[in-house]
N, C-alpha and C. Protein backbone atom coordinates (compact mmCIF):
# COMPACT_ATOMS: atom_id res chain seq x y z
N UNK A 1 -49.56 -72.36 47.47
CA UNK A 1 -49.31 -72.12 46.07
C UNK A 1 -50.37 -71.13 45.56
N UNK A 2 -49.95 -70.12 45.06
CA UNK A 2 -50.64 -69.20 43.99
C UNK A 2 -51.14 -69.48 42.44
N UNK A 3 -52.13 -69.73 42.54
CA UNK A 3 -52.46 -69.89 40.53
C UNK A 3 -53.77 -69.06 40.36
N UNK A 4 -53.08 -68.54 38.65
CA UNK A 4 -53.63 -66.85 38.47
C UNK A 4 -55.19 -67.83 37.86
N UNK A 5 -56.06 -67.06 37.63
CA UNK A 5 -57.36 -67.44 37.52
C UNK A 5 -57.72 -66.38 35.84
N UNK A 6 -58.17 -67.20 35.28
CA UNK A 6 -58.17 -66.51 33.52
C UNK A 6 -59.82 -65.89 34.04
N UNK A 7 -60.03 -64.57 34.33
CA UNK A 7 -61.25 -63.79 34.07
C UNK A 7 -61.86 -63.36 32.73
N UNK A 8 -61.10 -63.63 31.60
CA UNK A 8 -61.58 -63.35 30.45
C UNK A 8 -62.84 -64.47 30.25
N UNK A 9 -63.39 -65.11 30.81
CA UNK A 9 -64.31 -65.76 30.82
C UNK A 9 -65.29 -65.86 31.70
N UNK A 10 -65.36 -64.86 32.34
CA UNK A 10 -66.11 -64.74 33.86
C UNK A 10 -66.47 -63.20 33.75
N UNK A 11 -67.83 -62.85 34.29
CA UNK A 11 -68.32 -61.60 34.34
C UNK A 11 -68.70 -61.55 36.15
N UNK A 12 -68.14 -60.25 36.61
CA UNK A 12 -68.02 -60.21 38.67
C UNK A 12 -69.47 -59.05 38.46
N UNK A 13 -70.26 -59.33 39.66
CA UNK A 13 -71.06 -58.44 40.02
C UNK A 13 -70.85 -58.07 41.30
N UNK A 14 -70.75 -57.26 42.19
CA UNK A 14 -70.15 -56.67 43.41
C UNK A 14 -71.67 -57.06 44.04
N UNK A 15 -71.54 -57.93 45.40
CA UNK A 15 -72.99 -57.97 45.64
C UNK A 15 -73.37 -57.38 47.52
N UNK A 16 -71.72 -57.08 48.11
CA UNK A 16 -71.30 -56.40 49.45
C UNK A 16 -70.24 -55.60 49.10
N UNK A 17 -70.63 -54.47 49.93
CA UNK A 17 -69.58 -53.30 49.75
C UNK A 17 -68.23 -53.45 50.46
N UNK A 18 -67.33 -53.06 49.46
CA UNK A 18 -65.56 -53.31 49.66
C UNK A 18 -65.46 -52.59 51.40
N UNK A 19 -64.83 -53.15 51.80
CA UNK A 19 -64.49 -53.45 53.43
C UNK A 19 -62.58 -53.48 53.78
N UNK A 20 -62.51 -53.22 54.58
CA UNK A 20 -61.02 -52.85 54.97
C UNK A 20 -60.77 -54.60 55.66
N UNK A 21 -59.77 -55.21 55.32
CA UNK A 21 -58.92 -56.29 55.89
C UNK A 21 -58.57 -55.85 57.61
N UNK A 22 -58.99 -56.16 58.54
CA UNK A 22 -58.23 -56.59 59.85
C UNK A 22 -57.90 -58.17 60.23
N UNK A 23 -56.85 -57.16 60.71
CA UNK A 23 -56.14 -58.54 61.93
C UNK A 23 -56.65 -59.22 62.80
N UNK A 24 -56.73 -59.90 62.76
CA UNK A 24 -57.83 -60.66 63.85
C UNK A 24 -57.11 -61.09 65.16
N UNK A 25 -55.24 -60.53 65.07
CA UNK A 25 -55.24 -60.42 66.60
C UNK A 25 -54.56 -58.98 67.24
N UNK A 26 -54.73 -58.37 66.29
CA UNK A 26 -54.20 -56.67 66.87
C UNK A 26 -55.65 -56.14 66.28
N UNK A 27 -56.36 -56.31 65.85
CA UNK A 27 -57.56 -55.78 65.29
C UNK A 27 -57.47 -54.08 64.59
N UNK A 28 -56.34 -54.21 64.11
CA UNK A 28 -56.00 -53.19 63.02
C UNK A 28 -56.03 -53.83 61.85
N UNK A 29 -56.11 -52.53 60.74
CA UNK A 29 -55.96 -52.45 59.04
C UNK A 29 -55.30 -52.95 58.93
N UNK A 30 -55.21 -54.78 57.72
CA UNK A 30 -54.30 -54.79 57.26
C UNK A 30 -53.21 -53.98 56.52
N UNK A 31 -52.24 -54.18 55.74
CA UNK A 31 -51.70 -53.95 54.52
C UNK A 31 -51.12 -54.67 53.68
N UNK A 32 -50.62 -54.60 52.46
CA UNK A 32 -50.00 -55.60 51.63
C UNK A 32 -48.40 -55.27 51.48
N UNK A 33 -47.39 -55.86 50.94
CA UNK A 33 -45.72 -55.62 51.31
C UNK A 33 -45.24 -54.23 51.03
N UNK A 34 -46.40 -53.81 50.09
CA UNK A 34 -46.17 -52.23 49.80
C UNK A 34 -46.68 -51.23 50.57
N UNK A 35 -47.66 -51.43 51.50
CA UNK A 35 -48.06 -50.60 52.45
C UNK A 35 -49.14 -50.10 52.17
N UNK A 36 -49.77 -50.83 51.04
CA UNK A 36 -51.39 -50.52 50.54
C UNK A 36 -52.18 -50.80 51.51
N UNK A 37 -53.03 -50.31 51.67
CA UNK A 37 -54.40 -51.37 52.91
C UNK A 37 -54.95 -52.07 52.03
N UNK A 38 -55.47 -53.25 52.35
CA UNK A 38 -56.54 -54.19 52.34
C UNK A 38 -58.02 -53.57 51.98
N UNK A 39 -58.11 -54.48 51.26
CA UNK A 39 -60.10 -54.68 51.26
C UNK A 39 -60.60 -55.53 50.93
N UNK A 40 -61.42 -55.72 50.90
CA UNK A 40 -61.63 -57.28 50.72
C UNK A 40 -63.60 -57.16 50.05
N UNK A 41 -64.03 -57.61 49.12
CA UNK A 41 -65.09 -57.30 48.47
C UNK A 41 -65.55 -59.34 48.14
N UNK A 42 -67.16 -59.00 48.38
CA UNK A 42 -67.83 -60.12 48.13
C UNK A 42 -68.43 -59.70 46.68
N UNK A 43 -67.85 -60.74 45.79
CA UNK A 43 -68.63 -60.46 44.21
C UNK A 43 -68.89 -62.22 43.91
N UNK A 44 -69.98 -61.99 43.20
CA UNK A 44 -70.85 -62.70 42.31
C UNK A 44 -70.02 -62.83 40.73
N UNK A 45 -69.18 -64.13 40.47
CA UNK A 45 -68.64 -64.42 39.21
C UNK A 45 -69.64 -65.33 38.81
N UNK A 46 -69.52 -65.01 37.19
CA UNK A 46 -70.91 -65.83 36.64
C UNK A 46 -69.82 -66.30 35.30
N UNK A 47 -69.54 -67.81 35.11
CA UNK A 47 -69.09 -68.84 34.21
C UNK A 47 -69.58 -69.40 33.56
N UNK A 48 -69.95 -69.88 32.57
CA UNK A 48 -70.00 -70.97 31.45
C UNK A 48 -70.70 -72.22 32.38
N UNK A 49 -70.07 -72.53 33.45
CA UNK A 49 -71.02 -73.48 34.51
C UNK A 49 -71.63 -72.94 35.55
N UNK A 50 -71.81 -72.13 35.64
CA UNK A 50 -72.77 -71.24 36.58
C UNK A 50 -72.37 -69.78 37.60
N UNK A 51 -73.00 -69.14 38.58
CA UNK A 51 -71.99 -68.98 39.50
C UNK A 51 -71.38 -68.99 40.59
N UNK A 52 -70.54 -68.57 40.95
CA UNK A 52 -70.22 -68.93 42.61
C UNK A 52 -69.26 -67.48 43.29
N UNK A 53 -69.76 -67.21 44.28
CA UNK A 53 -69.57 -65.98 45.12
C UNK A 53 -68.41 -66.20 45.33
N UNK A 54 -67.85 -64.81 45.64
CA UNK A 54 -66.26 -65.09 46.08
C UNK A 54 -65.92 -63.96 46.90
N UNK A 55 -65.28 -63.95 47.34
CA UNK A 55 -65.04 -62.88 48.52
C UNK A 55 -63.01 -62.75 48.00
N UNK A 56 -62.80 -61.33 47.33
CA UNK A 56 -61.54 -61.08 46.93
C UNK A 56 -60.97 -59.89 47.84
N UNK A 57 -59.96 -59.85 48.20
CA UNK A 57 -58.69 -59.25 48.44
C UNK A 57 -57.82 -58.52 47.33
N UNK A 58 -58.42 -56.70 47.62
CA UNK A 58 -57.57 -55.95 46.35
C UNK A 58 -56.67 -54.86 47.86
N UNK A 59 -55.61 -54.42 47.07
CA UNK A 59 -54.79 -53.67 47.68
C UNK A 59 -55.21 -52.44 46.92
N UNK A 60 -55.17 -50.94 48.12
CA UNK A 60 -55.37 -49.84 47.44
C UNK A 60 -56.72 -49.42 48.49
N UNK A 61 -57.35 -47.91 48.25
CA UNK A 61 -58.83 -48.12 48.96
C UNK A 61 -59.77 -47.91 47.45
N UNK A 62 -61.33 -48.57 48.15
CA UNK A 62 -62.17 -49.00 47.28
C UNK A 62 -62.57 -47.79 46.47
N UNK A 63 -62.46 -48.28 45.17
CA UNK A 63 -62.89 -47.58 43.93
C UNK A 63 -63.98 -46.78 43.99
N UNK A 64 -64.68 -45.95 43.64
CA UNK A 64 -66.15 -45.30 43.34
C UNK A 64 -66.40 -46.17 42.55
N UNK A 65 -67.95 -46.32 42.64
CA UNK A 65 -68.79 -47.14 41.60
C UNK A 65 -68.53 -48.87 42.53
N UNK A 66 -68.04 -49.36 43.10
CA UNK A 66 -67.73 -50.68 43.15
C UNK A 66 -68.69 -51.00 44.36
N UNK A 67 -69.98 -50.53 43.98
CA UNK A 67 -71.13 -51.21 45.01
C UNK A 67 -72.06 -52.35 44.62
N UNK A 68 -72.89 -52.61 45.44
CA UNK A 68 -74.11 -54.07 45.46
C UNK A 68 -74.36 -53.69 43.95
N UNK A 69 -74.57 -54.44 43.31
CA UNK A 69 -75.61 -54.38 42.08
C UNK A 69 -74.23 -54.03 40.97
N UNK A 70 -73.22 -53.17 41.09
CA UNK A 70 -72.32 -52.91 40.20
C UNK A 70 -71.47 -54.10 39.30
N UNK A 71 -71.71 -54.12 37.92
CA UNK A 71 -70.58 -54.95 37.55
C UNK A 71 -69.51 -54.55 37.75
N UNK A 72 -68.38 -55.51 37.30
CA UNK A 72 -66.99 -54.69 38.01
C UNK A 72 -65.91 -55.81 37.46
N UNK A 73 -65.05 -55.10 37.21
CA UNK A 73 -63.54 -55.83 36.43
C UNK A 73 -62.44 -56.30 37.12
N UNK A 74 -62.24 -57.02 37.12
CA UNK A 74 -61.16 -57.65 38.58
C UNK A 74 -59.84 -58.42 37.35
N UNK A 75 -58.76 -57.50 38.16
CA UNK A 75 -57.74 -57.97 37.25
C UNK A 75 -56.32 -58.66 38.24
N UNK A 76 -55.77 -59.49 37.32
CA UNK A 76 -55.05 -60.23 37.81
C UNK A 76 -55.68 -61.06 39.42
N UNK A 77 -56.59 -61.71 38.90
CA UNK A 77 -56.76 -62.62 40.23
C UNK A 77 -56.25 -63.77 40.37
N UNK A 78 -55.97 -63.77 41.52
CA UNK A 78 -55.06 -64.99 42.14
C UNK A 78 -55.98 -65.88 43.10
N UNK A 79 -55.85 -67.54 43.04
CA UNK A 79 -56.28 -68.11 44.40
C UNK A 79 -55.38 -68.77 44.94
N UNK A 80 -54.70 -69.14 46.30
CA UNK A 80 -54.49 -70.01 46.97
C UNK A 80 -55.17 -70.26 47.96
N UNK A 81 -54.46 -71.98 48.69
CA UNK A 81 -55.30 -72.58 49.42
C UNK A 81 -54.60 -71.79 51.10
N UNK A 82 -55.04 -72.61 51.92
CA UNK A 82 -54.59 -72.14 53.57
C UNK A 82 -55.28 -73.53 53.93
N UNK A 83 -54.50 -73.75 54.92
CA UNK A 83 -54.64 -74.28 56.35
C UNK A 83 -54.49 -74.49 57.51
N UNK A 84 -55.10 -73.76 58.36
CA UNK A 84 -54.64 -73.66 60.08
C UNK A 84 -55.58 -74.59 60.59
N UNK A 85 -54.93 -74.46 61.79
CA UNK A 85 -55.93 -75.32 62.98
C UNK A 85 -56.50 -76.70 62.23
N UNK A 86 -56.35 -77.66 61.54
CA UNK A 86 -57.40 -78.33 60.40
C UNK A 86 -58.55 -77.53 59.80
N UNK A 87 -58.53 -76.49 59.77
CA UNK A 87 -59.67 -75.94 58.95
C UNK A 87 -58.31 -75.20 57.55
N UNK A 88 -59.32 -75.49 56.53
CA UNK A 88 -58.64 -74.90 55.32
C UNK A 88 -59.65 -74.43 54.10
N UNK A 89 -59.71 -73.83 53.53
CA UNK A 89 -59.86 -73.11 52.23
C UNK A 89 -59.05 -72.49 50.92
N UNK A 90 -59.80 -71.85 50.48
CA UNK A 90 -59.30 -70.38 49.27
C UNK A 90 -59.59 -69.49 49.84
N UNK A 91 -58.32 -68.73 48.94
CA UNK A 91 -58.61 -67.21 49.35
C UNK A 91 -58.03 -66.95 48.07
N UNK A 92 -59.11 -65.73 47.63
CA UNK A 92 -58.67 -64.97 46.68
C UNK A 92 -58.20 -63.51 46.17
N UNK A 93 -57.43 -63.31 45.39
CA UNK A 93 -56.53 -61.61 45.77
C UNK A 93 -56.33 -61.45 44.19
N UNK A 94 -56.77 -60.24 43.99
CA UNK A 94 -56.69 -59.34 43.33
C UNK A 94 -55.70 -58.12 43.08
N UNK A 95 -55.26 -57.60 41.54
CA UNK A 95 -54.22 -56.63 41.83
C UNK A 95 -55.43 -55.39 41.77
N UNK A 96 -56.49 -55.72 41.30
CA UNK A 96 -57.06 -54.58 41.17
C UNK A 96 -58.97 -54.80 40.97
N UNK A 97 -59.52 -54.14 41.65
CA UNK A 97 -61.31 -54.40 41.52
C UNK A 97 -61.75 -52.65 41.16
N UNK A 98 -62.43 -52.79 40.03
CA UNK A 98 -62.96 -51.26 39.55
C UNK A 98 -64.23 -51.81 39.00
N UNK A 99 -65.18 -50.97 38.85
CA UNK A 99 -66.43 -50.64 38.21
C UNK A 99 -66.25 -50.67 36.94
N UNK A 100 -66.56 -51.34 36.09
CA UNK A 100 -67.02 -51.29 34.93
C UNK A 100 -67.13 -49.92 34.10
N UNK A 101 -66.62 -49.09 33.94
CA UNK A 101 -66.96 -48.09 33.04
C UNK A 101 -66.85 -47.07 33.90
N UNK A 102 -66.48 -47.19 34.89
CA UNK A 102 -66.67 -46.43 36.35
C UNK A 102 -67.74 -45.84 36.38
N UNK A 103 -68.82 -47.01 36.04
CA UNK A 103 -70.14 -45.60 36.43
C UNK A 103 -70.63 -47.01 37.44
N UNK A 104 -71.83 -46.51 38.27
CA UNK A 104 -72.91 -46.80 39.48
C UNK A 104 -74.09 -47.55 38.57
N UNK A 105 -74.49 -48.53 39.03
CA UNK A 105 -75.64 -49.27 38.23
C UNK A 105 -76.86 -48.36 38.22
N UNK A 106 -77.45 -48.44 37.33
CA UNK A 106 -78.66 -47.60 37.21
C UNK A 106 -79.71 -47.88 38.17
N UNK A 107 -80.60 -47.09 38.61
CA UNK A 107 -82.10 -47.62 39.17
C UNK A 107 -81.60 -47.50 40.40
N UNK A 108 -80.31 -47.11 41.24
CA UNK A 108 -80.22 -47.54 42.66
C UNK A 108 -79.84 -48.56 43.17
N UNK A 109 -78.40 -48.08 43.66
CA UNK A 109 -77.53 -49.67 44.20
C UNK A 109 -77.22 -49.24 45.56
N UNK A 110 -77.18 -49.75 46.65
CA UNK A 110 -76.89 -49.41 47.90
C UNK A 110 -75.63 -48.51 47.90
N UNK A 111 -75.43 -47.50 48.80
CA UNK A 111 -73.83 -47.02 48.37
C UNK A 111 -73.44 -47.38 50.06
């Protein structure tokens, strides 16, 4: 099951640089039903109860500006659960991850 996640209450800080989705048994680029590639970005959401890292899934390739240290706007996010093998989690997907204003954090952010 898919349920959308309200970000109007959550501020993302990009804290690993956006990365391409592989297959873990053809060990090629994913894509999504449209033929976008994959990426997949570790950001820092900060809530009203604290925060907690998340590692999202946007279709498209990665934005300029969407490095370590960058805030960044993540729209339409989605989580569902998975379970293989007895191991299970979240995973979360995004229609879209951009930089904030599209600019680069000041002072030097890893590129």
């Amino acid at each position: 099951m898919k349920l959308p996640i309200d970000t109007s209450v959550l501020t993302f800080m990009c804290s690993l640089p956006p990365k391409p989705v592989i297959n873990g048994q053809t060990k090629l680029p994913k894509a999504d039903a449209d033929g976008q590639p994959l990426h997949s970005v570790e950001l820092a959401s900060f809530g009203p109860e604290g925060a907690q890292v998340l590692v999202v899934k946007f279709p498209g390739s990665p934005p300029a500006g969407v490095i370590p240290g960058a805030s960044v706007k993540v729209t339409n996010l989605m989580v569902s659960d998975w379970d293989i093998d007895g191991r299970h989690g979240l995973s979360f997907r995004a229609g879209k991850v951009e930089a904030v204003n599209g600019h680069a954090p000041k002072g030097g952010g890893a590129a």
